[in-house]
Protein backbone atom coordinates (compact mmCIF):
# COMPACT_ATOMS: atom_id res chain seq x y z
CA UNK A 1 2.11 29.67 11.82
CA UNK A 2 4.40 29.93 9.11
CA UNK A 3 7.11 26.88 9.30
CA UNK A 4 10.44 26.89 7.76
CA UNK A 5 10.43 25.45 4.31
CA UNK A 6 13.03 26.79 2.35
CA UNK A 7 15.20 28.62 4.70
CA UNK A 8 14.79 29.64 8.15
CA UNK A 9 12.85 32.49 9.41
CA UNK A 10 13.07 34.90 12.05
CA UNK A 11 10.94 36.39 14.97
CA UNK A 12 11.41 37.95 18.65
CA UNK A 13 9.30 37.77 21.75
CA UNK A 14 7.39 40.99 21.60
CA UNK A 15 8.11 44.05 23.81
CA UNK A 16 10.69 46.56 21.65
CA UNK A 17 12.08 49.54 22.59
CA UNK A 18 9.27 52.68 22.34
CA UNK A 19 9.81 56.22 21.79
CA UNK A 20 10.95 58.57 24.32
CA UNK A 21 7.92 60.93 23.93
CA UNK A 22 5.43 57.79 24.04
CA UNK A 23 7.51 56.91 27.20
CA UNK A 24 6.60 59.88 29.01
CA UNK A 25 2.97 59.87 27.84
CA UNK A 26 2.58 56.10 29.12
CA UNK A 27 4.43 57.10 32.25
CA UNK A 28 2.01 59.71 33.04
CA UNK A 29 -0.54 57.64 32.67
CA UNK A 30 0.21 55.24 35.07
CA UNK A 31 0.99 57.65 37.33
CA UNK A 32 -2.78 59.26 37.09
CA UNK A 33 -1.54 62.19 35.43
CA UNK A 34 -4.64 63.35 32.69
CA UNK A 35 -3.57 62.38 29.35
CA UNK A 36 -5.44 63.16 25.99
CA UNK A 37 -6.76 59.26 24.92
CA UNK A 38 -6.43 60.56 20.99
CA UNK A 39 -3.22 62.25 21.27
CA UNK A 40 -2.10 58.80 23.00
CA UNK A 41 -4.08 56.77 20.30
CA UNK A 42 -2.38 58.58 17.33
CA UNK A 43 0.95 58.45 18.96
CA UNK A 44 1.08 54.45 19.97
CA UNK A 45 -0.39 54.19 16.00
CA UNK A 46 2.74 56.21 14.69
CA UNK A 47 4.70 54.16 16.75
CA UNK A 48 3.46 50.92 15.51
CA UNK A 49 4.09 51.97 12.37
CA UNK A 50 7.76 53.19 13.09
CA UNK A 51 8.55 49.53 14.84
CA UNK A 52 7.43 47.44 12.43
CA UNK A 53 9.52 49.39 9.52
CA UNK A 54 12.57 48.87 11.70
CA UNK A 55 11.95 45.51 12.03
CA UNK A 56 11.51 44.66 8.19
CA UNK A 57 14.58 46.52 7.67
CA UNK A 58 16.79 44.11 10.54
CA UNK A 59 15.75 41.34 8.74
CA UNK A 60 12.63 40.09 10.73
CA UNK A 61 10.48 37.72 8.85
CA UNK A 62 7.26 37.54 11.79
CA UNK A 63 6.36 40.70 13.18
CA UNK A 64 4.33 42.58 15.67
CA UNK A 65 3.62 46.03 17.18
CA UNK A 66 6.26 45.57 19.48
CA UNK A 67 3.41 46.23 22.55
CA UNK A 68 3.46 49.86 21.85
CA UNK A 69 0.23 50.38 23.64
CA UNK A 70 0.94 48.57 26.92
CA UNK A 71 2.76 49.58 30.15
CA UNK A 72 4.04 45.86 30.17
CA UNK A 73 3.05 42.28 28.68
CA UNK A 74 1.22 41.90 31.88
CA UNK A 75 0.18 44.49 33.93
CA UNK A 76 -1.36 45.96 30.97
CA UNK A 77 -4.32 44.18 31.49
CA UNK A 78 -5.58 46.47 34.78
CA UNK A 79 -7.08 49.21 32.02
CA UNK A 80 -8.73 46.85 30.48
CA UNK A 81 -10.48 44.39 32.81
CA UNK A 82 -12.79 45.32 35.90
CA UNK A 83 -12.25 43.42 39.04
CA UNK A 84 -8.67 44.92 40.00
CA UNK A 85 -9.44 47.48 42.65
CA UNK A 86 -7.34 46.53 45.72
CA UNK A 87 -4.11 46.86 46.90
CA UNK A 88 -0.89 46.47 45.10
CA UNK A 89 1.01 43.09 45.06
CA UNK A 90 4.82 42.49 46.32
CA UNK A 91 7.20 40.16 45.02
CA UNK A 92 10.17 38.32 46.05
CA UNK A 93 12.85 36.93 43.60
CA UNK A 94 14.06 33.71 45.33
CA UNK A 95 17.33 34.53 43.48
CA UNK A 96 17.64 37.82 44.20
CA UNK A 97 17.26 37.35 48.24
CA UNK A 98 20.90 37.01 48.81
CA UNK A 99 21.94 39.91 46.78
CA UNK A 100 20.19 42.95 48.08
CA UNK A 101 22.36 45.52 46.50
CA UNK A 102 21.51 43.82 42.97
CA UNK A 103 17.52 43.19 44.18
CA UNK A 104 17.85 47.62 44.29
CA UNK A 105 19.14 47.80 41.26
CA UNK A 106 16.47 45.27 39.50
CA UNK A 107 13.99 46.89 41.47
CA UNK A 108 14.66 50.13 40.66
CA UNK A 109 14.43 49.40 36.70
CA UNK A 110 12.35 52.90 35.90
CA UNK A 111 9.83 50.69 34.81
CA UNK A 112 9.45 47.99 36.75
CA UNK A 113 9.34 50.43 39.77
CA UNK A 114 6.73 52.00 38.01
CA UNK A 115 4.15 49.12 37.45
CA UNK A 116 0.84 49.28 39.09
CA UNK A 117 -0.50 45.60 39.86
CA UNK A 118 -3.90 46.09 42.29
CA UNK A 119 -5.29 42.72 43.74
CA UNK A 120 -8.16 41.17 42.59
CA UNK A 121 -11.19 42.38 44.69
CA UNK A 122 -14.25 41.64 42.63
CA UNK A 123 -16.06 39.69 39.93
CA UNK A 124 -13.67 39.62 37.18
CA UNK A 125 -15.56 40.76 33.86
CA UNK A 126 -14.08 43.21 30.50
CA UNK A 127 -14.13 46.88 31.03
CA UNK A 128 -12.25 47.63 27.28
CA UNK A 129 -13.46 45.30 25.07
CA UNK A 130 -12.55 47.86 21.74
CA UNK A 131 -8.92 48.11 23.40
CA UNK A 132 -7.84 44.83 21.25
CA UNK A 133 -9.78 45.75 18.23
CA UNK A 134 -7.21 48.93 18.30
CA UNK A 135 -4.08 46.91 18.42
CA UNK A 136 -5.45 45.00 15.57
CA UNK A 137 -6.42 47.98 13.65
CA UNK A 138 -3.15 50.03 14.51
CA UNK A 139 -0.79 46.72 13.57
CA UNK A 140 -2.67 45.93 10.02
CA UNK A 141 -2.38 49.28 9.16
CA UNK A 142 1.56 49.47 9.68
CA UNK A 143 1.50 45.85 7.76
CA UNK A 144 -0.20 47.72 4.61
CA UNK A 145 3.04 49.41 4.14
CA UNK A 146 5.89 46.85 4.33
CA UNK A 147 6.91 43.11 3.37
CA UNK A 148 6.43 40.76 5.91
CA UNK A 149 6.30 36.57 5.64
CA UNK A 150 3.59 36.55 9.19
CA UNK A 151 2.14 38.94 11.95
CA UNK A 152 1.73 38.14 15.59
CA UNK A 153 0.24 40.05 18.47
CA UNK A 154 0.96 39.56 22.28
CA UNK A 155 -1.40 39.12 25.13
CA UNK A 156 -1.06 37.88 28.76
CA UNK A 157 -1.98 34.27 29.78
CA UNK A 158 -3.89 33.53 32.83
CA UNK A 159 -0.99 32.29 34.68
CA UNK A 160 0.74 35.33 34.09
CA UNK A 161 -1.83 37.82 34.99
CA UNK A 162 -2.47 35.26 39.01
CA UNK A 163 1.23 36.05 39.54
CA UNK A 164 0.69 39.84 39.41
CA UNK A 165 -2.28 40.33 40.48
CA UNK A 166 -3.12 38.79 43.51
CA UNK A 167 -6.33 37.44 44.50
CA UNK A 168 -8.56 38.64 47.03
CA UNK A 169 -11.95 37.66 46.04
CA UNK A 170 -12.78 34.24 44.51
CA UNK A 171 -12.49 31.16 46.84
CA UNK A 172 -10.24 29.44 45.41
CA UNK A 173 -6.60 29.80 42.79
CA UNK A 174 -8.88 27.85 40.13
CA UNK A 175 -12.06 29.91 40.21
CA UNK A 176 -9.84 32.49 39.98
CA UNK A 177 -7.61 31.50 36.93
CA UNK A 178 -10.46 30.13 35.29
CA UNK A 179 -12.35 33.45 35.81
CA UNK A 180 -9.14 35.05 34.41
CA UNK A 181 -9.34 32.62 31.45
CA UNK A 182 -12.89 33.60 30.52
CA UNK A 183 -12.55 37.55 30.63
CA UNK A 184 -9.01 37.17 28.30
CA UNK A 185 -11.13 34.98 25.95
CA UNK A 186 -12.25 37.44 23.72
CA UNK A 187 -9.23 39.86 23.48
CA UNK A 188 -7.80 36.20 22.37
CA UNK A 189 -10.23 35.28 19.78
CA UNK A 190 -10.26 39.14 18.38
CA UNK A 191 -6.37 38.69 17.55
CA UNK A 192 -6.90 34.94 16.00
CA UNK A 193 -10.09 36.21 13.96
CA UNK A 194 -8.29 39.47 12.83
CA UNK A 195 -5.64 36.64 10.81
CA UNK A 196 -2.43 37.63 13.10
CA UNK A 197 -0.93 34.57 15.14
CA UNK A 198 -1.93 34.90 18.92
CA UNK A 199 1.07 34.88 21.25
CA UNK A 200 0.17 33.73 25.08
CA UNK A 201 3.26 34.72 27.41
CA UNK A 202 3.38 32.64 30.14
CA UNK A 203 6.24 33.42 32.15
CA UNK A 204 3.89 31.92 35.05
CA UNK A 205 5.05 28.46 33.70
CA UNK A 206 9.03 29.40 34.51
CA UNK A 207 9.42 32.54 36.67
CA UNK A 208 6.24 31.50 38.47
CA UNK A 209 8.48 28.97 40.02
CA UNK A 210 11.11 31.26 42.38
CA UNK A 211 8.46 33.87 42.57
CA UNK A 212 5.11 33.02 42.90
CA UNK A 213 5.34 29.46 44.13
CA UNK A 214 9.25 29.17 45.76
CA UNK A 215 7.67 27.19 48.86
CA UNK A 216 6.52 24.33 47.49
CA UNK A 217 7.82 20.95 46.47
CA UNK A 218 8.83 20.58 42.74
CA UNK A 219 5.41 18.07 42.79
CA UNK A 220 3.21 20.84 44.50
CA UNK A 221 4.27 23.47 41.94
CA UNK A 222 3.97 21.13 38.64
CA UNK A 223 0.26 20.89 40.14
CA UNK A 224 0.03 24.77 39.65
CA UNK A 225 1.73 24.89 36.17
CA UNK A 226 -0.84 22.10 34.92
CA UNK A 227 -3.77 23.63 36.24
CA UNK A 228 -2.50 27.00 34.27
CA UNK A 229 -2.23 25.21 31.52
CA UNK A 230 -5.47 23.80 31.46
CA UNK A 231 -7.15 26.97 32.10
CA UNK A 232 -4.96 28.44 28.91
CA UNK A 233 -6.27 26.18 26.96
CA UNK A 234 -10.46 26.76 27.99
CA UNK A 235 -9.55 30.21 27.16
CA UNK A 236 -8.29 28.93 23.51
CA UNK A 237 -10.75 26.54 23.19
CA UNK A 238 -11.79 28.27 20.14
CA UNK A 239 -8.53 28.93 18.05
CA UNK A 240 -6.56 26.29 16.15
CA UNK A 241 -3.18 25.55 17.65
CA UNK A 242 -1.14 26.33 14.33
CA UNK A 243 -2.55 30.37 14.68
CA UNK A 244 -0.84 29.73 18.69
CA UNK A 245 2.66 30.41 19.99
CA UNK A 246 3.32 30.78 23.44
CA UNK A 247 6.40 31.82 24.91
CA UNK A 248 7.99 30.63 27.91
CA UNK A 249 9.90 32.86 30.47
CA UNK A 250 12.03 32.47 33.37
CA UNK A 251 11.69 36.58 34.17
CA UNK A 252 13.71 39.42 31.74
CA UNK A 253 15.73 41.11 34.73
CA UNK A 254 19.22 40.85 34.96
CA UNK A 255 19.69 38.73 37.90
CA UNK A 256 21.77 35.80 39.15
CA UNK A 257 18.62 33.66 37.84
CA UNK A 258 20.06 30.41 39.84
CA UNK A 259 16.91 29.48 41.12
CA UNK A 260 15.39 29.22 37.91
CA UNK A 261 13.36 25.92 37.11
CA UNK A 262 15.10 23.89 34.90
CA UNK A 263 13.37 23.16 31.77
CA UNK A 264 13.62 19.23 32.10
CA UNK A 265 11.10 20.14 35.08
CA UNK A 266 8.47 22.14 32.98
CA UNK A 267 9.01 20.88 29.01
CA UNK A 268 6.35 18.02 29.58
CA UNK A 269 3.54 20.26 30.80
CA UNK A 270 4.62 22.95 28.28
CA UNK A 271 4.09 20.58 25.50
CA UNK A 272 0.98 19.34 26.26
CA UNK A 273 -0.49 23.28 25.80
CA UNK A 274 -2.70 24.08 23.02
CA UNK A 275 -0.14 26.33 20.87
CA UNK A 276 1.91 24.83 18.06
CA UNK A 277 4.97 26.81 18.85
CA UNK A 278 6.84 27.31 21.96
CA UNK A 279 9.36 30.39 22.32
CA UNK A 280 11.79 29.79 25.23
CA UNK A 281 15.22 31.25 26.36
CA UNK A 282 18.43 29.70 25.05
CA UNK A 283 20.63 31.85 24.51
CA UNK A 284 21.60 33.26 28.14
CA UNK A 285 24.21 31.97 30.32
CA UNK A 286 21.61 30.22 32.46
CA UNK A 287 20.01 28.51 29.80
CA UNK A 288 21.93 28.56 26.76
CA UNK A 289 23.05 24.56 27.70
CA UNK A 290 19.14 23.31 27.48
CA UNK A 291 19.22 22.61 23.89
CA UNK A 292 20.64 19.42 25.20
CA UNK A 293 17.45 18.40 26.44
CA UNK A 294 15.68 18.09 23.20
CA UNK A 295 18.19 14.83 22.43
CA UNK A 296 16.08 12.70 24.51
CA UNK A 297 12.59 14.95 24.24
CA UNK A 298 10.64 14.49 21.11
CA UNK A 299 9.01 17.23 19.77
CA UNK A 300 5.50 16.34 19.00
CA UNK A 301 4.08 16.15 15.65
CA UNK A 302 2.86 19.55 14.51
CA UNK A 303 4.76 21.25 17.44
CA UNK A 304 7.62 23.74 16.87
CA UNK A 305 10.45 25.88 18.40
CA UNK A 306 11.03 29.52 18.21
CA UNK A 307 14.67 29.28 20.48
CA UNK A 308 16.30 32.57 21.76
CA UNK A 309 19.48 33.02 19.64
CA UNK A 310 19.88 36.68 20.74
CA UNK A 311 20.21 38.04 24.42
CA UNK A 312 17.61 40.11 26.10
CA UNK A 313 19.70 41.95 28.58
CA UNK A 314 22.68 41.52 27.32
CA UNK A 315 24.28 44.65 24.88
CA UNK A 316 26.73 42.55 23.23
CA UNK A 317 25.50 41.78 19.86
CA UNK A 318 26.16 37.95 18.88
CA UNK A 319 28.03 37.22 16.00
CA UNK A 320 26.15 35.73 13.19
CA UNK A 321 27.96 32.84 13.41
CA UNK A 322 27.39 32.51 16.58
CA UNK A 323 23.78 32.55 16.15
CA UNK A 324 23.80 29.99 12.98
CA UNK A 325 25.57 27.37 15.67
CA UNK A 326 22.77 28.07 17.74
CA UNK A 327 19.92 27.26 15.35
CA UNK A 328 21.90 24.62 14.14
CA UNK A 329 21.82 22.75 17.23
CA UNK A 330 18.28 23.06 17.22
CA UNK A 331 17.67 21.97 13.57
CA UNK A 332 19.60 18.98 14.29
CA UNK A 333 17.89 17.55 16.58
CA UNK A 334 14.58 18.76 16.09
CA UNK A 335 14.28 18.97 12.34
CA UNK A 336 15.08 22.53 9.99
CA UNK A 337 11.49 23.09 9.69
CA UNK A 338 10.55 22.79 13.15
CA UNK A 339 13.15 25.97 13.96
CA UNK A 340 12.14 29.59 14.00
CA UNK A 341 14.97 31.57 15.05
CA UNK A 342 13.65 34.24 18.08
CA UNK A 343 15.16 36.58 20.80
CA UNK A 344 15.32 34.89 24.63
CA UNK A 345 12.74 37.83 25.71
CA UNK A 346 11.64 41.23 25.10
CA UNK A 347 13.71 44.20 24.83
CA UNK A 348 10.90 46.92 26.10
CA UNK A 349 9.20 44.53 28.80
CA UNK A 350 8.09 47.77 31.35
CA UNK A 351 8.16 51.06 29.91
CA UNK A 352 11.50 52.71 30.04
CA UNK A 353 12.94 49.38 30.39
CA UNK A 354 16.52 50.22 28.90
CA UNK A 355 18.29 46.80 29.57
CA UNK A 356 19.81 46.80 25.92
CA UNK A 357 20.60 50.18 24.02
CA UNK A 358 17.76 50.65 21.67
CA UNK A 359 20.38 51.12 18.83
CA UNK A 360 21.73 48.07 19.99
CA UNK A 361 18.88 45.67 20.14
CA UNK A 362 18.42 46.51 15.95
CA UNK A 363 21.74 45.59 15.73
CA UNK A 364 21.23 42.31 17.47
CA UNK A 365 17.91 41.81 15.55
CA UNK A 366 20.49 42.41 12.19
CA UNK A 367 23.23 40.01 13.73
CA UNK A 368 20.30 37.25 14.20
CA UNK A 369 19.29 37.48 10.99
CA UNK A 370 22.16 37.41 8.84
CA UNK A 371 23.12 33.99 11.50
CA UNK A 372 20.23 32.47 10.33
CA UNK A 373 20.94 33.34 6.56
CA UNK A 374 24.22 31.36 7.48
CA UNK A 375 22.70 28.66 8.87
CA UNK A 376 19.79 28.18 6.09
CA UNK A 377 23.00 27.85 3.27
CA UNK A 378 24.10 24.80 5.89
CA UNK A 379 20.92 23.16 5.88
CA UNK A 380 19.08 24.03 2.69
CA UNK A 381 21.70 25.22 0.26
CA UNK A 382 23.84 21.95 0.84
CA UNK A 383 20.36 19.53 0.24
């Protein structure tokens, strides 16, 4: 991964906002509707293209496809491993159990209501393996075209993909996550041979937490988080940790999100995960204060941060200065080339997810990168 040397750089989680035709096309999909595969092909290609333009000219310094292809940084997987046959999973948000009027309204996102997630039902094995070969192909193509400092691509870690899809077929949560880990492998190594830095979202390791595991003890469910971790890194056995980032999530819905886990209660375990770089949410309300943390926690040599200095659900756009006291906090007590600025989340997480204005999330992506052009001339330009 690139690292700051002379100034600091800028990124964002993943998901951006996609095209209202390639909307409907992806929506009809999902919904079983026939859809032309090359018409789709040429159109998520276009689209790649079109994203990665827009983010050169906001300012972005690492940038990806913005997931144009998938339904979500999750469920995605469904079209292209075998295995997921059975019924559809249900979920409930620990923090959204006393608010039922909000629960609708996150619930009734036109994408999330839309996502398909069918349980586990047999041997887990890969039913696409071109399908990251194309995201490869479409992204390097739109990179032939523009100025960029690094390229990343997105895929969904094992953790992530045992939260949504439940299992119904191996005997136990670790044959099944390490099953998980082994059919991901190669859509993993594709990425990291390709040259483009591998992303693993693991929202598992935060939002896991109130959704997936809200029964047990804080010991019981650091138990599950470890044993994802360890099957995240079989999977990456084969990929040096400085072409890793992995980005840690406590769920991009706009809910009361008290339940979340704190990070004190997750850093250790996060840590000790093969990727060099860790993306995690610090600019929201609920964890905007967590850069605190990182006074007593010491960063581990090689390891960096990519903290959220922009909202993901928010349409205010932060001022620049704003975000430059943001990264600072982080420089200081983590070292300037340890930081790479980032967004908390995604902005395009389910298709037709329109959290933030798509105007308006440019504008933030503009905002966060003139802040951190303020805040290299406060720690470079003054040295």
């Amino acid at each position: 991964m690139k690292r700051s040397t002379e100034r600091f750089l800028t990124t964002h989680t993943g998901s951006l906002p996609r095209p209202e035709d390639l909307i409907r096309m992806m929506y009809a999909k999902e919904e079983g509707v026939p859809v032309d595969a090359a018409a789709l092909s040429e159109r998520v290609a276009a689209a790649v293209a079109e994203v990665v333009g827009k983010q050169v000219a906001a300012g972005i310094d690492i940038v990806n496809d913005g997931e144009m292809s998938k339904p979500s940084y999750a469920t995605y997987i469904k079209d292209r491993l075998s295995g997921f046959g059975g019924a559809g999973n249900t979920f409930v948000y620990q923090d959204l159990s006393d608010f039922p009027s909000l629960a609708k309204r996150v619930f009734g996102d036109p994408g999330r209501s839309r996502r398909k997630t069918p349980a586990c039902n047999a041997q887990i094995g890969v039913r696409d393996a071109a399908a990251p070969q194309v995201d490869v192909d479409h992204l390097e193509a739109a990179l032939a075209r523009v100025r960029f400092e690094e390229a990343f691509l997105s895929a969904a870690s094992p953790g992530v993909i045992s939260l949504f899809f439940r299992n119904e077929h191996y005997p136990t949560e670790e044959a099944y996550i390490f099953a998980i880990a082994e059919a991901m492998r190669p859509e993993y190594e594709t990425i990291a041979r390709a040259g483009i830095v591998l992303q693993i979202d693991c929202p598992d390791l935060g939002m896991g937490r109130h959704i997936q595991h809200a029964d047990l003890t804080l010991a019981e469910w650091r138990k599950k988080a470890q044993l994802h971790v360890e099957a995240l890194d079989h999977a990456l056995r084969n990929i040096p940790p400085d072409r890793l980032r992995m980005h840690l999530c406590w769920g991009n819905y706009e809910g009361p999100h008290h339940c979340d886990v704190p990070l004190a209660d997750v850093i250790d375990i996060v840590l000790r995960a093969r990727p060099c770089a860790i993306s995690l949410e610090a600019a929201n309300p609920r964890h905007a204060h967590e850069w605190k943390l990182f006074e007593t926690v010491k960063l581990p040599e090689g390891k960096l941060l990519i903290p959220g200095v922009i909202e993901s659900k928010s349409n205010f756009i932060e001022h620049p200065e704003l975000v430059a006291q943001r990264i600072g906090r982080y420089a200081n007590l983590v070292g300037r080339e340890n930081v790479v600025a980032g967004s908390d989340c995604g902005f395009g997480t389910w298709v037709g997810q329109a959290a933030v204005d798509p105007d308006v999330v440019w504008a933030k992506m503009a905002a966060m990168a003139e802040g951190a052009r303020i805040a290299t001339r406060e720690f470079w330009k003054r040295s």
